[in-house]
Protein backbone atom coordinates (compact mmCIF):
# COMPACT_ATOMS: atom_id res chain seq x y z
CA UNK A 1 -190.31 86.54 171.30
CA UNK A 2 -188.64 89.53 169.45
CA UNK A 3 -185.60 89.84 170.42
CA UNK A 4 -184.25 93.52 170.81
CA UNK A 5 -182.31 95.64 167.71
CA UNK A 6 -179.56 95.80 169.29
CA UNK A 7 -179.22 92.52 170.29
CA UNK A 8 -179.82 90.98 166.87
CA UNK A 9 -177.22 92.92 165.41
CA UNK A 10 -174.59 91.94 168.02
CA UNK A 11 -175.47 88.33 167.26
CA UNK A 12 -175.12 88.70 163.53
CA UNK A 13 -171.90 90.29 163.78
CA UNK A 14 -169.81 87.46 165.76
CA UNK A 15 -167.44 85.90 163.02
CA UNK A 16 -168.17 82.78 161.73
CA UNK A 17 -165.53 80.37 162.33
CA UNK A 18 -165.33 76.93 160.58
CA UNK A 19 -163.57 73.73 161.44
CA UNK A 20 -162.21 71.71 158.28
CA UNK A 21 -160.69 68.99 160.81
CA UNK A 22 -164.06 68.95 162.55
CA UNK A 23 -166.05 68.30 159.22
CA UNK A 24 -163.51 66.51 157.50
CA UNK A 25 -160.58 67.76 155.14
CA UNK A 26 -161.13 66.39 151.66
CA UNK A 27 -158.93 69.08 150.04
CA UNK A 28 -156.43 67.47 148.17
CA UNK A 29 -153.31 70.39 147.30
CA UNK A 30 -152.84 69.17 144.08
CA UNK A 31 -156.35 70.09 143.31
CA UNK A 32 -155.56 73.69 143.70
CA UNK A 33 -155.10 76.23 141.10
CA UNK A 34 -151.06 76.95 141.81
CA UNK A 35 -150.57 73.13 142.26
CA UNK A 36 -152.41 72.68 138.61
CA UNK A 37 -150.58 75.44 136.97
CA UNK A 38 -147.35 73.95 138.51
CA UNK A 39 -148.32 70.47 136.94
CA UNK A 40 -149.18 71.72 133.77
CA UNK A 41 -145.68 73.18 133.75
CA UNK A 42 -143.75 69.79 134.79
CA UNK A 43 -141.66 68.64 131.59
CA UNK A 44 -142.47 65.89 130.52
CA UNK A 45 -140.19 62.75 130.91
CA UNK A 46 -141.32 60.74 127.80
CA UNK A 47 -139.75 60.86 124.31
CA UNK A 48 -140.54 63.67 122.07
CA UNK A 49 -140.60 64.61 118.59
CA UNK A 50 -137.92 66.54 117.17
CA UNK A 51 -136.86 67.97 113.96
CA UNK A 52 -133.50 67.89 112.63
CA UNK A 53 -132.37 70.85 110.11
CA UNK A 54 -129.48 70.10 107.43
CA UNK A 55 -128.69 72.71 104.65
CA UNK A 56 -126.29 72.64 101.95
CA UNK A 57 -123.93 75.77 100.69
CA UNK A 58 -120.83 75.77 98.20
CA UNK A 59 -118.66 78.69 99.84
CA UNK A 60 -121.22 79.85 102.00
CA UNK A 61 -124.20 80.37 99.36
CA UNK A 62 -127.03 77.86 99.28
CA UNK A 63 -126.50 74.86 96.70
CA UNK A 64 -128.62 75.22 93.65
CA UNK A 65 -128.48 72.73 90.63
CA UNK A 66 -126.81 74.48 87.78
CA UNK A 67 -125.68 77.58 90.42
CA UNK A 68 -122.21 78.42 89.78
CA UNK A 69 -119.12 79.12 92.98
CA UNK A 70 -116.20 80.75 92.47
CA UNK A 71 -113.10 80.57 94.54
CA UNK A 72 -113.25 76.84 94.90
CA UNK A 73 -110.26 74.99 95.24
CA UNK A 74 -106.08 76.02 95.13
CA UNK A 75 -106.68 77.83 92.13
CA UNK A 76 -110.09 79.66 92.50
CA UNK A 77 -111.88 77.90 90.12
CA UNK A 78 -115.91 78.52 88.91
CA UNK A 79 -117.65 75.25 89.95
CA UNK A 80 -121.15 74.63 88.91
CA UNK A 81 -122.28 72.25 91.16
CA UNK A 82 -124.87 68.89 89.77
CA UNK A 83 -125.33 66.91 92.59
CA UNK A 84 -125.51 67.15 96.56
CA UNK A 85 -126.52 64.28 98.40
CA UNK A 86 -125.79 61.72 101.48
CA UNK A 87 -126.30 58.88 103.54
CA UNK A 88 -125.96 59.04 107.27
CA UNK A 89 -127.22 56.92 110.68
CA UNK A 90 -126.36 56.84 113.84
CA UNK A 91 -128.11 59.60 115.29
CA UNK A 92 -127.88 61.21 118.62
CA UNK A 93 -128.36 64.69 120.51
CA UNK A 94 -126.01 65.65 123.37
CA UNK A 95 -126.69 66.93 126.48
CA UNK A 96 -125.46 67.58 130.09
CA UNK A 97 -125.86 63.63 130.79
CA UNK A 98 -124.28 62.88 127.63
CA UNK A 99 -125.82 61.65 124.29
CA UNK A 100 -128.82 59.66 123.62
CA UNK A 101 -129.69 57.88 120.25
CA UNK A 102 -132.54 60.03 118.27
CA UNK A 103 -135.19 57.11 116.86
CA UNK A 104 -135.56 58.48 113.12
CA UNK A 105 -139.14 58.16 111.30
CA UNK A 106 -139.19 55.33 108.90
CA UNK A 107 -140.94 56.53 105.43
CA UNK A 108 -139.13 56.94 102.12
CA UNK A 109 -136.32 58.77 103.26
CA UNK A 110 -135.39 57.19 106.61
CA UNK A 111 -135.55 53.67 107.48
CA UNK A 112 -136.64 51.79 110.12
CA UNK A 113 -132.66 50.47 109.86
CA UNK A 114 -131.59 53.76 111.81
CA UNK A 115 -130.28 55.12 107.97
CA UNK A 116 -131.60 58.23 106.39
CA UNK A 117 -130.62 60.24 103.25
CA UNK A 118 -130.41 63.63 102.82
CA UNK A 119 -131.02 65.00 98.91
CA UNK A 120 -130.21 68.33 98.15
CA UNK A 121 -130.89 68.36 95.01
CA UNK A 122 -134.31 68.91 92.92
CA UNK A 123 -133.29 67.20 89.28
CA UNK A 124 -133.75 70.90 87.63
CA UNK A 125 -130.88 72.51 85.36
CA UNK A 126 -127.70 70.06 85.18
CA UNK A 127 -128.68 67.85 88.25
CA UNK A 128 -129.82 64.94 85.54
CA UNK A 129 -129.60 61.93 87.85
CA UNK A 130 -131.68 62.94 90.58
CA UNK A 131 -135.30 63.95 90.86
CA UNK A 132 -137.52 66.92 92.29
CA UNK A 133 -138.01 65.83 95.76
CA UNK A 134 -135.83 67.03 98.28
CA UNK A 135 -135.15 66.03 101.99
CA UNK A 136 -133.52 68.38 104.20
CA UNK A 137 -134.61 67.45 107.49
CA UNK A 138 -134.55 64.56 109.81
CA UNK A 139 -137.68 63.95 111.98
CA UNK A 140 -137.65 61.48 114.89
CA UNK A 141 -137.95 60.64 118.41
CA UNK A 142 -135.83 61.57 121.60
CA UNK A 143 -135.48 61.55 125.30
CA UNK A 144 -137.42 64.66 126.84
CA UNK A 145 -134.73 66.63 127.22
CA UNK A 146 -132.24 69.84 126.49
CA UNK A 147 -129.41 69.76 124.21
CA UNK A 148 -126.38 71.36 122.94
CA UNK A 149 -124.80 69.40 120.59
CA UNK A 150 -125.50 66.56 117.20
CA UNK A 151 -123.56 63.93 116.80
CA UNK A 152 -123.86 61.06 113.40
CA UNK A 153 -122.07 59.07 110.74
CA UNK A 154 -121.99 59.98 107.26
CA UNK A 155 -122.24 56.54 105.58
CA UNK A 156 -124.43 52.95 105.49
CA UNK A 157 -123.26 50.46 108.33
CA UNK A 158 -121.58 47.53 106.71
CA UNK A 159 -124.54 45.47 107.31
CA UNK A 160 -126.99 47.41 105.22
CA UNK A 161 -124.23 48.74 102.85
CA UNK A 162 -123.94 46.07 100.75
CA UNK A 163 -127.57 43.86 100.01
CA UNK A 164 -128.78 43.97 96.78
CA UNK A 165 -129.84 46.91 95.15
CA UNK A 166 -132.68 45.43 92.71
CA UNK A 167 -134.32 44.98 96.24
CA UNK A 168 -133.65 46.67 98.70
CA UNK A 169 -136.11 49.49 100.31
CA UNK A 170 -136.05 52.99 100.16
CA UNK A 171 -133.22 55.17 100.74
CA UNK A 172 -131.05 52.40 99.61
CA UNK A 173 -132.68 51.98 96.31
CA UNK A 174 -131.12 55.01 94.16
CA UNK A 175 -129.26 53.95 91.73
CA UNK A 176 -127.11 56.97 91.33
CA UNK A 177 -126.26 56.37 95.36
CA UNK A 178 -125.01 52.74 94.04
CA UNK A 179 -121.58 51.74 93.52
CA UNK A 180 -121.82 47.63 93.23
CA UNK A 181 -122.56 45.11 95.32
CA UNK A 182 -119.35 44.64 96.80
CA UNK A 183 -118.18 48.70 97.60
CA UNK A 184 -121.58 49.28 98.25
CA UNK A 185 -123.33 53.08 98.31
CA UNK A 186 -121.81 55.87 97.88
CA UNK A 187 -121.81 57.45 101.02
CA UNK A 188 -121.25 61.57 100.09
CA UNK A 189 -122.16 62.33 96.46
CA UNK A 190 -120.97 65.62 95.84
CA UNK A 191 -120.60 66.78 91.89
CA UNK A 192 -119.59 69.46 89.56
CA UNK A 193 -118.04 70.81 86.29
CA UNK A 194 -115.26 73.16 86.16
CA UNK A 195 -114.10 74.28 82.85
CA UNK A 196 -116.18 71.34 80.80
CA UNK A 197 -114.55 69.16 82.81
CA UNK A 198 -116.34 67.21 86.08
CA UNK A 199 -114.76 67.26 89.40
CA UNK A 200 -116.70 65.31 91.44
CA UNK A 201 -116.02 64.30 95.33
CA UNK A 202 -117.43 60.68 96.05
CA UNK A 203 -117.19 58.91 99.57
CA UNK A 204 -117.65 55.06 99.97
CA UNK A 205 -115.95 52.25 101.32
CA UNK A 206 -113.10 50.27 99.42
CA UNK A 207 -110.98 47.74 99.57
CA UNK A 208 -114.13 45.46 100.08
CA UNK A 209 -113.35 41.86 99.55
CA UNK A 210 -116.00 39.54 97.67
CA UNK A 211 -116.55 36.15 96.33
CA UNK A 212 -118.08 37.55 93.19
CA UNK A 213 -119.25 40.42 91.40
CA UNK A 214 -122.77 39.66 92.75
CA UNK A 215 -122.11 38.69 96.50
CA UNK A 216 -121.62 40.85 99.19
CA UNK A 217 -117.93 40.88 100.97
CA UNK A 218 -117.40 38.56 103.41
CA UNK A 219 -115.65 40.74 106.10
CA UNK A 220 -115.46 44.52 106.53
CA UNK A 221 -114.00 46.49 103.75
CA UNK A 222 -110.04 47.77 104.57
CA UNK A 223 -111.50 50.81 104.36
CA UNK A 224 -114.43 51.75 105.68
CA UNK A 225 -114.83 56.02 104.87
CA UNK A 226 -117.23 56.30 107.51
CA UNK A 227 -117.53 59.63 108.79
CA UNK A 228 -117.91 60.43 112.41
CA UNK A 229 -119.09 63.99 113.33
CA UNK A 230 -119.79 65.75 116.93
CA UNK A 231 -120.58 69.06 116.32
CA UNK A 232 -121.51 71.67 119.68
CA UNK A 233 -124.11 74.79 119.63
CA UNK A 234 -126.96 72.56 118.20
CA UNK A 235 -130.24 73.25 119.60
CA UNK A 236 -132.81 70.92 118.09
CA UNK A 237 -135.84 73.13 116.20
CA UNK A 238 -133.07 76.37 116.51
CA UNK A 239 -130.05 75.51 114.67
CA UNK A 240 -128.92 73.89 111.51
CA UNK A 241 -126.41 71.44 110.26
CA UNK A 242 -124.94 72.72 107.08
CA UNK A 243 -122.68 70.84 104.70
CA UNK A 244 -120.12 72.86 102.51
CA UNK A 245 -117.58 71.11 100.50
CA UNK A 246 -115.69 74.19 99.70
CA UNK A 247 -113.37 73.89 102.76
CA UNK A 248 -112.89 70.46 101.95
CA UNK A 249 -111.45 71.44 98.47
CA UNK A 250 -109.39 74.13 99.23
CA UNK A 251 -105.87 72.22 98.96
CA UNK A 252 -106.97 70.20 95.35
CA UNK A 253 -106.87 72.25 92.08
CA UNK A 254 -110.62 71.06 90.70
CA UNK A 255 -109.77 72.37 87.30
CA UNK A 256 -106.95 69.52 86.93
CA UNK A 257 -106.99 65.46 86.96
CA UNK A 258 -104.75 63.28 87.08
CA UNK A 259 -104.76 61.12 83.91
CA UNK A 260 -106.36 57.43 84.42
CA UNK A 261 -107.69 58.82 87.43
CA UNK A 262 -111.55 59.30 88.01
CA UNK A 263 -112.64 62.75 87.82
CA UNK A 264 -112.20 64.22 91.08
CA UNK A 265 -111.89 62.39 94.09
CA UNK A 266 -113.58 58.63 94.28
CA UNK A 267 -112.02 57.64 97.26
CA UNK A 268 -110.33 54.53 95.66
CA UNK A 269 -106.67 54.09 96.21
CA UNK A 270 -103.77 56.03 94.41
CA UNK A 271 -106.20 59.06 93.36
CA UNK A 272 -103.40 62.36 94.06
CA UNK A 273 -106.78 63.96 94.09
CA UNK A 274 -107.90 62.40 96.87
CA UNK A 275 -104.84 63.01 99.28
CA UNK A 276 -106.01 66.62 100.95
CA UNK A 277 -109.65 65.80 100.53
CA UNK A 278 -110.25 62.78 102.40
CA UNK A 279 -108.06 63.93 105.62
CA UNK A 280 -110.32 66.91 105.34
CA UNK A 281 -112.84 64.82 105.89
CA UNK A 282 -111.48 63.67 109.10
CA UNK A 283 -110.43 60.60 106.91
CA UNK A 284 -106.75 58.66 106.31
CA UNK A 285 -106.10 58.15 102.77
CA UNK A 286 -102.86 56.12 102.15
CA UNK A 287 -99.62 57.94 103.51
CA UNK A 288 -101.70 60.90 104.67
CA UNK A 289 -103.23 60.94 107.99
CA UNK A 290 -106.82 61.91 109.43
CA UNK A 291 -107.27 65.58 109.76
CA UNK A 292 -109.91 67.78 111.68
CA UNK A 293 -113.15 67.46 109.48
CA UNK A 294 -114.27 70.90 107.70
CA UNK A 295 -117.22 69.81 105.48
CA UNK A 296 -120.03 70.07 108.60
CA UNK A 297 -120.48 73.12 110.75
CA UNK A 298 -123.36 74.50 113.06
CA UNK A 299 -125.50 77.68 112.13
């Protein structure tokens, strides 16, 4: 039977209504398209890589082998810097919940020990004990996570500081980083010539007991030199960690030393050179207490 015009049309125009309870909701929300974009936006609560950037400057200009500073020290001396280099560990980025350890990359200049080095210079011009390579960054692992501040030692912990040097892996194998068995590495290896003459600022441990010339000491050295910094306004991938010794030489006179006396500061004891330098490094040396340290600052 053909059913009239009209009536066909009023048919097809009733709205068509259907029941997801009746046939069964199998939508699941996360499954739809703000839910997705929403999940691909979640951080993500595992560790991540990050990238730590150090730089090094004499008075604000970048370091360069052979480059020569003026204005350095009490008596605004030239200083041609040959050597820029140290050791640090102990690693950690700060946040709003406080700080959590940053896992470095083990490979030849950070090992799987916690200890990395950082080399500044490239062996070119006057920089005759080092080599071309360079490492100026740290790269790691940390807690997903946002931060606002670095914290680290300069320095080797006791129990890597002093093993044997013929042996040893990579970064602790450099001989110019190498006092002896006993003192251990050289943690800061800052040098320079002023007038002819080398002024050069070396940080390390002393007054380390041994047995021998070739055994390590038996206890912890009287004094340690390790550096502690905390430094705010880092933002990993953003900011950089920069490392001028100028401020740390601005109450010595580097075109003088004291006879008998290594030249520049060593960090060994009864050094006049040494007395404003180390507290600048937040350091006590003899008589004269720690001070604030000036040779790291944020940029």
């Amino acid at each position: 039977m053909r059913l009239p015009a009209r009536l066909l049309f009023s048919i097809l125009s009733l709205p068509v209504v259907t029941s997801l309870a009746a046939c069964g909701d199998n939508t699941n929300p996360s499954d739809t398209p703000d839910a997705q974009v929403q999940a691909d936006a979640a951080p993500d609560a595992g560790p991540q890589p990050v990238t730590l950037q150090f730089a090094a400057k004499v008075g604000g200009t970048s370091f360069a082998c052979g480059q020569t500073y003026g204005g350095i020290g009490m008596t605004a001396a030239n200083y041609v810097a040959s050597d820029f280099r140290f050791y640090l560990h102990d690693v950690r980025l700060v946040g709003a919940a406080g700080s959590v350890p940053v896992t470095l990359d083990v490979n030849e200049w950070q090992n799987a020990g916690g200890v990395a080095l950082l080399d500044f210079e490239d062996g070119t011009a006057n920089c005759q004990m080092g080599s071309g390579p360079t490492h100026t960054a740290l790269t790691g692992m940390a807690p997903a996570g946002s931060y606002t501040g670095i914290e680290f030692k300069v320095g080797v912990p006791f129990d890597q500081n002093h093993l044997d040097a013929t042996t040893t892996t990579a970064p602790l194998n450099i001989p110019a980083m190498y006092w002896a068995w006993a003192s251990g590495h050289k943690f800061l290896k800052m040098d320079g010539v002023v007038g002819g003459q080398g002024f050069n600022l070396h940080l390390g441990s002393t007054g380390c007991t041994a047995p021998n010339p070739m055994a390590p000491p038996a206890s912890p050295c009287t004094s340690p030199n390790v550096m502690t910094i905390s430094l705010i306004g880092f933002t990993p991938g953003t900011s950089t960690v920069v490392a001028d010794p100028a401020p740390v030489l601005a109450d010595v006179d580097v075109a003088t030393n004291t006879a008998t006396t290594a030249p520049g500061c060593m960090s060994f004891p009864n050094d006049p050179e040494c007395t404003t330098v180390l507290p600048h490094l937040g350091l006590a040396y003899g008589a004269a207490p720690a001070g604030t340290q000036v040779l790291f600052m944020v940029q």
